[in-house]
N, C-alpha and C. Protein backbone atom coordinates (compact mmCIF):
# COMPACT_ATOMS: atom_id res chain seq x y z
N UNK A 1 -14.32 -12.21 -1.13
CA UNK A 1 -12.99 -11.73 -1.46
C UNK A 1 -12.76 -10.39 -0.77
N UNK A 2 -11.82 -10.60 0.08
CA UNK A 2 -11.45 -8.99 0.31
C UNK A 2 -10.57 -8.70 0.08
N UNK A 3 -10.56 -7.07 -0.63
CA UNK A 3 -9.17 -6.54 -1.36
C UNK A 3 -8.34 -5.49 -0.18
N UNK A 4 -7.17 -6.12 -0.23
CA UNK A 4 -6.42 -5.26 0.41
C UNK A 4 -6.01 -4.49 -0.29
N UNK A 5 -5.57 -2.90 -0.33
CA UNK A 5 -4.38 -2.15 -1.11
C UNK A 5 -3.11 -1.41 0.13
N UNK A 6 -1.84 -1.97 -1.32
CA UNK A 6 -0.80 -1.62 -0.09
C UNK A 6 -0.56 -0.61 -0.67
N UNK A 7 -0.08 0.78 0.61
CA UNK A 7 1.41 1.44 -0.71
C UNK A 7 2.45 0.57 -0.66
N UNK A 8 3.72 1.33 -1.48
CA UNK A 8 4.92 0.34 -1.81
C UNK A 8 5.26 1.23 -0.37
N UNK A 9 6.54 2.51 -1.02
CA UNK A 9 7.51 2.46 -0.45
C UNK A 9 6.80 2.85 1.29
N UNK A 10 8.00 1.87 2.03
CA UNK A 10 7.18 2.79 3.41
C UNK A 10 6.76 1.54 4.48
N UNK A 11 6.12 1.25 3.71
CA UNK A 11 5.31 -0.08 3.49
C UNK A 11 5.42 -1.63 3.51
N UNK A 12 5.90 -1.46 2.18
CA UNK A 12 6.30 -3.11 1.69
C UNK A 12 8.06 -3.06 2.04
N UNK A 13 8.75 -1.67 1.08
CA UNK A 13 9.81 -1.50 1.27
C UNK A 13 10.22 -0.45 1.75
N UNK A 14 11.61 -0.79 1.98
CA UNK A 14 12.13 0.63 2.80
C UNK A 14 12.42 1.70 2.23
N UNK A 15 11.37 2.72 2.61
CA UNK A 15 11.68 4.15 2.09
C UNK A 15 13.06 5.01 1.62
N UNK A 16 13.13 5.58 1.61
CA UNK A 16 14.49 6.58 0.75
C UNK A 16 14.13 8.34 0.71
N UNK A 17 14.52 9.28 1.26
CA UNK A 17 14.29 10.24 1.44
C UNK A 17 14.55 10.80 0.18
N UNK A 18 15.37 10.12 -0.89
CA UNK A 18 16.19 10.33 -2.03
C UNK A 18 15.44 9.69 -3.43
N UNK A 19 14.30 9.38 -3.15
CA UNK A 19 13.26 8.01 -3.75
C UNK A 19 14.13 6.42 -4.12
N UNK A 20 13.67 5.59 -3.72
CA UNK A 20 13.84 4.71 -4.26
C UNK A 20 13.97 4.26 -5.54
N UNK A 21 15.10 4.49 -6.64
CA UNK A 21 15.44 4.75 -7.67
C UNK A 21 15.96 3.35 -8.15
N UNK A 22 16.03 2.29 -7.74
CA UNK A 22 16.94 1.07 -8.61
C UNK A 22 16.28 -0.24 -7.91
N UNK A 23 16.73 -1.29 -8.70
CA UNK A 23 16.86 -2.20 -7.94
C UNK A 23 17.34 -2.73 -6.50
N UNK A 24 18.33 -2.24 -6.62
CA UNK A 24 19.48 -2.22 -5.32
C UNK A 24 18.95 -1.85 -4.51
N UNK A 25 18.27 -0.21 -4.87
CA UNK A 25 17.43 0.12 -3.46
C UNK A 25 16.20 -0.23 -2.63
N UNK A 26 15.99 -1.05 -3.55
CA UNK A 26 14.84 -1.85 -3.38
C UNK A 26 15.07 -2.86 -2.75
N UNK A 27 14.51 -2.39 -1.06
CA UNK A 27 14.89 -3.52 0.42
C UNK A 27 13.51 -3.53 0.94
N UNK A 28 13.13 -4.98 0.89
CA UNK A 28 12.29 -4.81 1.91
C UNK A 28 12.04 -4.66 3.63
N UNK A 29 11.38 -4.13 3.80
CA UNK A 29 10.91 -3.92 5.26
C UNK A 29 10.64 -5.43 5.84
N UNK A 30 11.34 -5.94 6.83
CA UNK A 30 11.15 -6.89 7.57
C UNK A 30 9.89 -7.03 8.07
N UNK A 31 9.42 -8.57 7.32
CA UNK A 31 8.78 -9.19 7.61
C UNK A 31 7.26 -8.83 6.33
N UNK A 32 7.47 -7.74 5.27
CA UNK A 32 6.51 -7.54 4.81
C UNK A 32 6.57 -8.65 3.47
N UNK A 33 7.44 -9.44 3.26
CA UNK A 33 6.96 -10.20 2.33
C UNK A 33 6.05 -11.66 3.19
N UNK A 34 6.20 -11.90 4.46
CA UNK A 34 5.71 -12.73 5.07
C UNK A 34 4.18 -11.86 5.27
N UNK A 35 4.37 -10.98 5.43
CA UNK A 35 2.86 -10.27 5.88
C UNK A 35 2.01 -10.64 4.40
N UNK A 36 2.50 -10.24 3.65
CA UNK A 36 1.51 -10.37 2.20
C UNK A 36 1.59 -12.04 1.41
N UNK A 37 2.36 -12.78 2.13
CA UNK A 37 2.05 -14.10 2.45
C UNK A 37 0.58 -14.55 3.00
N UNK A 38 1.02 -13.70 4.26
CA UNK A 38 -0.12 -14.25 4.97
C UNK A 38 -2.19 -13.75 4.04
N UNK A 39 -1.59 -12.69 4.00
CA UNK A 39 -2.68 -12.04 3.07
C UNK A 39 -3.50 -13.23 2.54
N UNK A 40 -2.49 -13.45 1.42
CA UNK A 40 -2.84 -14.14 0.52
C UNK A 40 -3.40 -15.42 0.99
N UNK A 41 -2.69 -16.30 1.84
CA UNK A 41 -3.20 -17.21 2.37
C UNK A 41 -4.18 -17.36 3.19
N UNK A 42 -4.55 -15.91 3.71
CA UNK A 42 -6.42 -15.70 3.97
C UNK A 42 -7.19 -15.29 2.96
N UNK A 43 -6.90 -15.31 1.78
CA UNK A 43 -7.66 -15.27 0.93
C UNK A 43 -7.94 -13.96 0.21
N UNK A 44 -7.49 -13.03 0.59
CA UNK A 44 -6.88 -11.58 -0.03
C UNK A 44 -6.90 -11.22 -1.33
N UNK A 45 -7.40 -10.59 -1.70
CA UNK A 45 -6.90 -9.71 -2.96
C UNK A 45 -5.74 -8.88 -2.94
N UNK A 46 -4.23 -8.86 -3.17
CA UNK A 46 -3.40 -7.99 -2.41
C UNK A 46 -3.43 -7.13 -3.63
N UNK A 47 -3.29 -5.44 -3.64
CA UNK A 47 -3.04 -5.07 -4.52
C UNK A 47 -1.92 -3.74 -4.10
N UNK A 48 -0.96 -3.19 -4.89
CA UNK A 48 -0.28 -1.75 -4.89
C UNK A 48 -0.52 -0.80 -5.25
N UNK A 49 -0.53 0.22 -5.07
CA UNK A 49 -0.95 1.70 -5.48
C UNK A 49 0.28 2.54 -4.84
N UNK A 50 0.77 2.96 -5.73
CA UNK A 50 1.98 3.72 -5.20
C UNK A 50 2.39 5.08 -5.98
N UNK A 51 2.66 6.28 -5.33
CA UNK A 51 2.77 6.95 -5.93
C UNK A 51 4.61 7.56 -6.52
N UNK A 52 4.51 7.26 -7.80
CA UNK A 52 6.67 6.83 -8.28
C UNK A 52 6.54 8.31 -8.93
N UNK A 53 6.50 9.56 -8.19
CA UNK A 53 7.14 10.90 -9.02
C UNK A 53 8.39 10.89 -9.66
N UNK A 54 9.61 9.84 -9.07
CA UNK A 54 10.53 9.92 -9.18
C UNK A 54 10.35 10.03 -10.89
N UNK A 55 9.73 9.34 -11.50
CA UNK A 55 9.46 9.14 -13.12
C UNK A 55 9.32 10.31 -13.63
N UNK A 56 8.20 11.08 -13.31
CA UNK A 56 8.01 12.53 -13.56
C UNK A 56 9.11 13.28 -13.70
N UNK A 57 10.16 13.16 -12.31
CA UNK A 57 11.48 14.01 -11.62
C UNK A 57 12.21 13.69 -12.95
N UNK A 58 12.42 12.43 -13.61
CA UNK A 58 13.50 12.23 -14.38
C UNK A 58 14.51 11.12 -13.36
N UNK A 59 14.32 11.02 -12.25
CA UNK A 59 15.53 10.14 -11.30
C UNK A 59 15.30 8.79 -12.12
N UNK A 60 14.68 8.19 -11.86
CA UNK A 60 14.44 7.13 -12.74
C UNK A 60 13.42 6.72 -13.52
N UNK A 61 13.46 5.73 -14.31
CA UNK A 61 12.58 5.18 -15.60
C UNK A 61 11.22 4.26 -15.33
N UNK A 62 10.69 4.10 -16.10
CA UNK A 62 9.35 3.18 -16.00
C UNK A 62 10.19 1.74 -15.84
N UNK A 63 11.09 1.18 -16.72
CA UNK A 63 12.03 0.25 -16.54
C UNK A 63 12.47 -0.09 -15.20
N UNK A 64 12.89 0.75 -15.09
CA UNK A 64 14.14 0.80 -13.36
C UNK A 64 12.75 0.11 -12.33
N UNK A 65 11.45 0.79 -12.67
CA UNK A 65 10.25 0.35 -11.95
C UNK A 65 9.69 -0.73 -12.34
N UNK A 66 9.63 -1.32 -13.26
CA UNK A 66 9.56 -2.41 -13.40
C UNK A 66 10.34 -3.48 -12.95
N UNK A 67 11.82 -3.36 -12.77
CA UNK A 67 12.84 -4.32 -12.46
C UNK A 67 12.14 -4.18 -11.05
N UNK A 68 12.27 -3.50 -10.17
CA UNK A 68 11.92 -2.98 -9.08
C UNK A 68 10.84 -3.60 -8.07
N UNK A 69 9.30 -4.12 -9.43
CA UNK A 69 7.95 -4.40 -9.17
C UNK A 69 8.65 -5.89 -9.05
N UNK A 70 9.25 -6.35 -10.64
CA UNK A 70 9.60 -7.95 -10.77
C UNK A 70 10.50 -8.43 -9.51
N UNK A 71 11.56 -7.20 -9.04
CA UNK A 71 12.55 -8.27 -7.57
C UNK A 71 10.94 -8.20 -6.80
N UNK A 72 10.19 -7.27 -6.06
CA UNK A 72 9.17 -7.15 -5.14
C UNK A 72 8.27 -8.85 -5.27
N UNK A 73 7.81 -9.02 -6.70
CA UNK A 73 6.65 -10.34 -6.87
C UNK A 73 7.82 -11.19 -6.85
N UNK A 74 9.29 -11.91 -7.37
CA UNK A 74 9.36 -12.69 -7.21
C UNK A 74 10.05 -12.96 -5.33
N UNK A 75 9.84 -12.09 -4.97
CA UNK A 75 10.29 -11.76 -3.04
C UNK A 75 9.05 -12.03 -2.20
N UNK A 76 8.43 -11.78 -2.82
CA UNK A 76 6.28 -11.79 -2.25
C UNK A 76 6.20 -13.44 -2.97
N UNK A 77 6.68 -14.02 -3.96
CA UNK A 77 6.27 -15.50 -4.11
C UNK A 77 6.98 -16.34 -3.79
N UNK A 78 8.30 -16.07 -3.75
CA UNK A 78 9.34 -17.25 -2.85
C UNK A 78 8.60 -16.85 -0.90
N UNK A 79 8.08 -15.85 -0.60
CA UNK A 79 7.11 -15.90 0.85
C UNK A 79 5.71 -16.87 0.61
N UNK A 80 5.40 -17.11 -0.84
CA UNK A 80 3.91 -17.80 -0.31
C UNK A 80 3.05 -17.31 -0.62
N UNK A 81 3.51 -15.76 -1.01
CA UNK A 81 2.29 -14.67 -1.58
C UNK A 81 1.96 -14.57 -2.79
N UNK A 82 1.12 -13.64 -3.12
CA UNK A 82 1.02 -12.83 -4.15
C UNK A 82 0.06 -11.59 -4.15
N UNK A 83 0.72 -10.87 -4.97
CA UNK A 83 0.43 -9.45 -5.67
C UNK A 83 -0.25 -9.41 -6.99
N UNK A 84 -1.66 -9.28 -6.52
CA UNK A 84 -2.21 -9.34 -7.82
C UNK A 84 -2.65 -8.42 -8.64
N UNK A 85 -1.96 -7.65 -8.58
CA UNK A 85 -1.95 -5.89 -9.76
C UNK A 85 -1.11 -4.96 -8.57
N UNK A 86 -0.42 -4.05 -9.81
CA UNK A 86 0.01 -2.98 -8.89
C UNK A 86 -0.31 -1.71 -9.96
N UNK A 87 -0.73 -0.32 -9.40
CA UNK A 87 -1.04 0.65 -9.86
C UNK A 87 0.37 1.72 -9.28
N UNK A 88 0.54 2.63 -10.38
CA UNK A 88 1.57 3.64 -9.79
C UNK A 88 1.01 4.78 -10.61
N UNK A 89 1.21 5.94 -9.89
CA UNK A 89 1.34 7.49 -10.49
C UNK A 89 2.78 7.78 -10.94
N UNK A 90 2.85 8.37 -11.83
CA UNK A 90 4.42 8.67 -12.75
C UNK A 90 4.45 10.00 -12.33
N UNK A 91 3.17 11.13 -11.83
CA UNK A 91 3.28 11.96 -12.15
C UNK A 91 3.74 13.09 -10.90
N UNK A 92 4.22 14.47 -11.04
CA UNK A 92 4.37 14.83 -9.94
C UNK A 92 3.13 15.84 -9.33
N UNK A 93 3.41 16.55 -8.25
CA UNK A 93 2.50 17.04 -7.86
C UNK A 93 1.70 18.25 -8.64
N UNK A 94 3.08 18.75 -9.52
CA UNK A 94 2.67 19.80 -10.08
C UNK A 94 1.79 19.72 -11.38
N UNK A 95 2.21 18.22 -11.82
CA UNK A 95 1.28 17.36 -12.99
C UNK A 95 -0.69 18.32 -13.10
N UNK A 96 -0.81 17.66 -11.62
CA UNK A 96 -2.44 18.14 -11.17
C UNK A 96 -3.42 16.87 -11.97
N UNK A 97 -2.64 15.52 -12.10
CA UNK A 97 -3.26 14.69 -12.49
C UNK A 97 -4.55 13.92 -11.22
N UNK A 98 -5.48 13.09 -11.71
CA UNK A 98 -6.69 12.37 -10.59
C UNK A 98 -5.89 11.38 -10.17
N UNK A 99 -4.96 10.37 -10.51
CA UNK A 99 -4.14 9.29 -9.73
C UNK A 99 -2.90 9.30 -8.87
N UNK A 100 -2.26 10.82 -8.63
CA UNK A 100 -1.54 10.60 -7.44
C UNK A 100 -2.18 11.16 -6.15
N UNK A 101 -2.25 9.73 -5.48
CA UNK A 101 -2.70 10.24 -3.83
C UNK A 101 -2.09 11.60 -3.47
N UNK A 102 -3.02 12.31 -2.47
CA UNK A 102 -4.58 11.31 -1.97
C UNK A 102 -5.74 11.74 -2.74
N UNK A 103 -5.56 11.93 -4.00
CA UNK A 103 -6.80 12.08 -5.44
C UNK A 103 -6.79 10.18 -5.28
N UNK A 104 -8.28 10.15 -5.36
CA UNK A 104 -8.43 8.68 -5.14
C UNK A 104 -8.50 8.05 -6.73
N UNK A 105 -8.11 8.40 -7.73
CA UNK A 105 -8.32 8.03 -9.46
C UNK A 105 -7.60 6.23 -8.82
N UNK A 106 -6.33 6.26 -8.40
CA UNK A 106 -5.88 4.66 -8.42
C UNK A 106 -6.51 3.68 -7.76
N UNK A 107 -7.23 4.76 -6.55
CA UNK A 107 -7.85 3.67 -5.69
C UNK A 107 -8.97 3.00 -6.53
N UNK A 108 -9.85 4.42 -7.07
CA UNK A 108 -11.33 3.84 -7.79
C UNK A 108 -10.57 2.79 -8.86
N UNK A 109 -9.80 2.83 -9.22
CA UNK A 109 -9.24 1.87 -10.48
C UNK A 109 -9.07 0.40 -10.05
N UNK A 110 -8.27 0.82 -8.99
CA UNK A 110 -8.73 -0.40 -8.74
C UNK A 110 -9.14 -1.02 -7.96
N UNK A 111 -10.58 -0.40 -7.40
CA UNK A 111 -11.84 -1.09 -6.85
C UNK A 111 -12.58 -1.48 -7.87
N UNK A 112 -12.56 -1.07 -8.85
CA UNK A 112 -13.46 -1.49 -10.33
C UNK A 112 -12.57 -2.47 -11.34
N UNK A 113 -11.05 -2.73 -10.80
CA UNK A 113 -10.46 -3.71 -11.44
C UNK A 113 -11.06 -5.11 -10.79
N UNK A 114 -11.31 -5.09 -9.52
CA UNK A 114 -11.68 -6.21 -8.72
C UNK A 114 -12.82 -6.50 -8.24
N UNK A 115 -13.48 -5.20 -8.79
CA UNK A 115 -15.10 -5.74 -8.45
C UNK A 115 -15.53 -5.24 -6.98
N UNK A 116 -15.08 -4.53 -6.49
CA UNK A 116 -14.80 -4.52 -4.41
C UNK A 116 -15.29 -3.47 -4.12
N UNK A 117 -16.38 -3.64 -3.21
CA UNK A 117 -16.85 -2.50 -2.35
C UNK A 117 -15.43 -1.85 -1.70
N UNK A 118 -15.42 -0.58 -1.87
CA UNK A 118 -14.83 0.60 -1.29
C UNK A 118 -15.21 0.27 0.48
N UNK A 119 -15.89 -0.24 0.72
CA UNK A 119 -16.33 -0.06 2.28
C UNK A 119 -15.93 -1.20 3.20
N UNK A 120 -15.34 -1.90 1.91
CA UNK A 120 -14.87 -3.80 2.58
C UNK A 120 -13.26 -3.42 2.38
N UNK A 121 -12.87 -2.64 1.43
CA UNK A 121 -11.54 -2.56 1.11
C UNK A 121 -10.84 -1.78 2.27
N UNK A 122 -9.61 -2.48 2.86
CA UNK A 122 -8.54 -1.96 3.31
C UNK A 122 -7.43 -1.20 2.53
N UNK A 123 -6.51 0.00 2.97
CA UNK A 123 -5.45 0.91 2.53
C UNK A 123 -4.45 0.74 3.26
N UNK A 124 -3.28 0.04 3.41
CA UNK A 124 -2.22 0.17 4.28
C UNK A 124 -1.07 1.32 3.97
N UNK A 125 -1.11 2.42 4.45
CA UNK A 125 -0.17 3.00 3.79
C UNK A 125 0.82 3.29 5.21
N UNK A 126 1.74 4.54 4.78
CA UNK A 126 2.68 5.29 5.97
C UNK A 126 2.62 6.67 5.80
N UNK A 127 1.48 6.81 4.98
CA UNK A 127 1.46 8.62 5.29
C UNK A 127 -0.38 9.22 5.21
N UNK A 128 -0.19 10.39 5.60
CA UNK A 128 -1.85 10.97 5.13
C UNK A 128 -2.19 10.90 4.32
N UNK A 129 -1.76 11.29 2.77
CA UNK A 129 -2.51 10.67 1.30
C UNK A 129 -2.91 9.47 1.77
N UNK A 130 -2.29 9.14 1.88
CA UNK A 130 -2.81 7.44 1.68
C UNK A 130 -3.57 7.05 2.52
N UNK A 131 -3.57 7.26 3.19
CA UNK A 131 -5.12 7.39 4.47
C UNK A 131 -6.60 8.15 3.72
N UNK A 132 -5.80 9.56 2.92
CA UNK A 132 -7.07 10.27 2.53
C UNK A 132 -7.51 9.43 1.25
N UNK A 133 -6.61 9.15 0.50
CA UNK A 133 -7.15 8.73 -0.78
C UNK A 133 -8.47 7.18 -0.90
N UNK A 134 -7.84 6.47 0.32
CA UNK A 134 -8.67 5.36 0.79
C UNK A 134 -10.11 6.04 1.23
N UNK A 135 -10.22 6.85 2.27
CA UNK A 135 -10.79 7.31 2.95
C UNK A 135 -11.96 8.41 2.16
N UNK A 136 -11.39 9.17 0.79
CA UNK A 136 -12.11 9.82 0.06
C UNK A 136 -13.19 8.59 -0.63
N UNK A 137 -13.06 7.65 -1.11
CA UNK A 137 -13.65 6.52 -1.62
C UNK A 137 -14.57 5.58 -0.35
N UNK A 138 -14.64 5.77 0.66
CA UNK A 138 -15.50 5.25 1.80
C UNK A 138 -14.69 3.88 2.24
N UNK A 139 -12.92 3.71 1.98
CA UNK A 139 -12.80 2.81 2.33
C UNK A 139 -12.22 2.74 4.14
N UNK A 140 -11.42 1.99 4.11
CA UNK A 140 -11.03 1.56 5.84
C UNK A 140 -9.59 2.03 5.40
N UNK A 141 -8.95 2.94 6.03
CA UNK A 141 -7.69 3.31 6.39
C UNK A 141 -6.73 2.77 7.17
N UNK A 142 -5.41 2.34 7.10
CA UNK A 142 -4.35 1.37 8.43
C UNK A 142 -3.36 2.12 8.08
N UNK A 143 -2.71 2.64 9.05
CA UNK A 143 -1.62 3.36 9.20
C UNK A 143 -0.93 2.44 9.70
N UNK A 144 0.60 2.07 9.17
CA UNK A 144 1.63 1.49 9.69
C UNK A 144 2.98 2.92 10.18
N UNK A 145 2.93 1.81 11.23
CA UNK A 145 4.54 2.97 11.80
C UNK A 145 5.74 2.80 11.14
N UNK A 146 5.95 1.69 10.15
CA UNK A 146 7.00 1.98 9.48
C UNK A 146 7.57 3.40 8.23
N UNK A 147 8.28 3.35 7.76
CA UNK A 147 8.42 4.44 6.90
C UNK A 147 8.36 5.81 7.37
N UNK A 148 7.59 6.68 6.86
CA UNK A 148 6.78 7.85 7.29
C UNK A 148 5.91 8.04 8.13
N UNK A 149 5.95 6.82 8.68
CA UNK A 149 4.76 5.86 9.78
C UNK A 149 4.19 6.92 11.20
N UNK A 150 5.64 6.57 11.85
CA UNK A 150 5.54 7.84 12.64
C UNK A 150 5.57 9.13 12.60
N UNK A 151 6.44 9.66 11.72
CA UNK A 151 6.35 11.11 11.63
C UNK A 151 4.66 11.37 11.05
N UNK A 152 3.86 10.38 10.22
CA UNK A 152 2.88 10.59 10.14
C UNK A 152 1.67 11.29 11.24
N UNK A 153 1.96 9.83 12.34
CA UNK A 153 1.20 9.64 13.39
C UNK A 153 1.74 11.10 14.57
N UNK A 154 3.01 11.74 14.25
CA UNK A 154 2.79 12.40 15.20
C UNK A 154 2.87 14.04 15.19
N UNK A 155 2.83 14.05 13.84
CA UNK A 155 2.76 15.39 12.74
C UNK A 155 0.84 15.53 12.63
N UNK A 156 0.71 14.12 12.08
CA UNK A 156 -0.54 14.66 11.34
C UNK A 156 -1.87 13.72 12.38
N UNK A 157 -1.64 13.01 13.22
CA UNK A 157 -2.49 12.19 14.32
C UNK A 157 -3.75 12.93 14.24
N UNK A 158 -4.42 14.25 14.47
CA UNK A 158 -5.36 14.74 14.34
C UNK A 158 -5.64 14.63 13.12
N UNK A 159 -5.67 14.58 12.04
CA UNK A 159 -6.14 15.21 10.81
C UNK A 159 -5.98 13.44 10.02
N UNK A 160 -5.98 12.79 11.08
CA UNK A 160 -6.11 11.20 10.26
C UNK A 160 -7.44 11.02 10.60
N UNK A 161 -8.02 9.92 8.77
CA UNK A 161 -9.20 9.69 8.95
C UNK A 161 -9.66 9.35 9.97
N UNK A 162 -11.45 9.82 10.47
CA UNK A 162 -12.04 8.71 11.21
C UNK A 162 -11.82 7.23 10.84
N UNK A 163 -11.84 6.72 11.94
CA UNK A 163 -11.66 5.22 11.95
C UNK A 163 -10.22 4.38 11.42
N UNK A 164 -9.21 5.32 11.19
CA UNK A 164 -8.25 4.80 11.01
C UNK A 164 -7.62 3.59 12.15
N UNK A 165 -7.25 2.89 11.26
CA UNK A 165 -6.48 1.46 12.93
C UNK A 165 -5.09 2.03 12.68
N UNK A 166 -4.08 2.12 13.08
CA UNK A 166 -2.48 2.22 13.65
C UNK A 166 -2.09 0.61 14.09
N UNK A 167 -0.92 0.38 13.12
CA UNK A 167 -0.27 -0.70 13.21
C UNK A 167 0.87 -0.73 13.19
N UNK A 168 1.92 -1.52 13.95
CA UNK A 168 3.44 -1.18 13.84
C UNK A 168 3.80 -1.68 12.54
N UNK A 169 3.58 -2.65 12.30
CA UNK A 169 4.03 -2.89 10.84
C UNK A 169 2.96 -3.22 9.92
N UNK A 170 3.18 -3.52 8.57
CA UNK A 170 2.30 -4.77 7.62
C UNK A 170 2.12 -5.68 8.38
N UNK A 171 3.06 -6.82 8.61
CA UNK A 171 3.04 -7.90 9.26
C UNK A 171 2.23 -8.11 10.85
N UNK A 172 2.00 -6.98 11.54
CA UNK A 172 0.76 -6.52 12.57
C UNK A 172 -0.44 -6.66 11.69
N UNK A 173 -0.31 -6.13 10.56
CA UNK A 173 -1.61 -5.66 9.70
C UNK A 173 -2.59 -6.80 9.41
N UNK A 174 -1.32 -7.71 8.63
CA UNK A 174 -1.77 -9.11 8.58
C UNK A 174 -2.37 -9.78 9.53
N UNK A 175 -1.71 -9.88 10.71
CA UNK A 175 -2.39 -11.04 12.24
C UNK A 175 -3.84 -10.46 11.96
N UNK A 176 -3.95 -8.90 12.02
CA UNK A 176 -4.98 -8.93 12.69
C UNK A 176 -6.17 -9.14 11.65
N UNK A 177 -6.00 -8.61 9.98
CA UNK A 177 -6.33 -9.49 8.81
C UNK A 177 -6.89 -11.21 9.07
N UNK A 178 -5.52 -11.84 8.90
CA UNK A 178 -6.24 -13.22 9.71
C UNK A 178 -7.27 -13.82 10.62
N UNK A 179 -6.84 -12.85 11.77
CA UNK A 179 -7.55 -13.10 13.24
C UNK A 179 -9.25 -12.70 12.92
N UNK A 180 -9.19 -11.59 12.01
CA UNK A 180 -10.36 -11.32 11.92
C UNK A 180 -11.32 -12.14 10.74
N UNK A 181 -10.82 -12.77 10.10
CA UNK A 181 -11.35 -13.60 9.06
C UNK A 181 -11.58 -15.35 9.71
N UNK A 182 -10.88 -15.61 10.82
CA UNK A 182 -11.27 -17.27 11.63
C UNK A 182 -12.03 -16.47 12.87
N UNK A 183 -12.59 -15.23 13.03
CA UNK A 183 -13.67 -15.04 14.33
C UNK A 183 -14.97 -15.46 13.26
N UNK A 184 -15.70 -15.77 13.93
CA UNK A 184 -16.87 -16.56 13.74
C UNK A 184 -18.10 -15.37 13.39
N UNK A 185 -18.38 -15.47 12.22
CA UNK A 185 -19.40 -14.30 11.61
C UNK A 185 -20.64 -14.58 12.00
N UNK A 186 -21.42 -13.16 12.64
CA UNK A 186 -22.78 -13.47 12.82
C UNK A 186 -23.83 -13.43 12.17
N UNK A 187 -24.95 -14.28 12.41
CA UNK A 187 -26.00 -14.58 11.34
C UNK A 187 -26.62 -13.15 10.56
């Protein structure tokens, strides 16, 4: 079993400089419900870890995030997929809580929800937390260019983990997910 973890916004869906506060705003990024299709159909653990301050801020509710999670899984299962747990931080920065990236508390949570070496597990995110928080735990880091993607890659390009891969999208993320699971393992 290998566990993937996605972030949300950025990611799966399209970011909001304003947070992603409703249903409505809640669009996905082309082609990422086919990407976590594909996941799944190589055999994936897909999971979320996302960090929702907006909750903390007061912009919106645990509710509003829930409606939010439910359009996301039933959008990821009319693709073929599934999402099998999602983790979020409520809290903000000033909180000083262990689960908002890149404090790895969500990641370890859920590497011990699934049983998964940290060192087999993939992080797809669109920013540096999310690179570090994977990366603090010994896992494999993927930077996508969507979202924060680039300004990531060309703000913070030095100061990204060793061994990070760069991908234009999820749906890149996936092929190469796949591709690498039908190459032929050696003895």
């Amino acid at each position: 079993m290998k566990l993937i973890i996605l972030d949300r916004d950025g990611v799966i869906n399209q970011d909001r400089d304003d947070f992603v506060k409703s249903v409505d705003e809640w669009i996905p990024v082309e082609g990422s419900m086919d990407a976590v299709a594909f996941l799944t159909q190589a055999g994936c653990t897909v999971a979320v870890a996302t960090n929702q301050s907006g909750i903390g801020r007061k912009y919106f509710t645990v509710q509003d995030l829930t409606e939010m999670h439910a359009k996301m899984h039933r959008l990821v299962r009319q693709a073929g997929g599934e999402i099998n747990g999602i983790w979020f931080c409520p809290h903000t920065g000033a909180d000083g809580c262990g689960c908002r990236k890149p404090k790895p508390g969500m990641i370890e949570d859920i590497l011990e929800r699934f049983n998964a070496q940290a060192s087999e597990t993939w992080l797809v995110g669109d920013s540096l937390r999310d690179l570090q928080a994977i990366d603090a735990v010994g896992g494999k880091p993927a930077l996508v260019l969507t979202g924060k993607g680039k300004k990531t890659l060309s703000q913070h390009g030095h100061e990204l983990p060793e061994h990070t891969q760069v991908f234009d999208t999820l749906l890149d993320f996936s092929q190469y997910i796949m591709q690498e699971n039908a190459a032929p393992q050696a003895d």
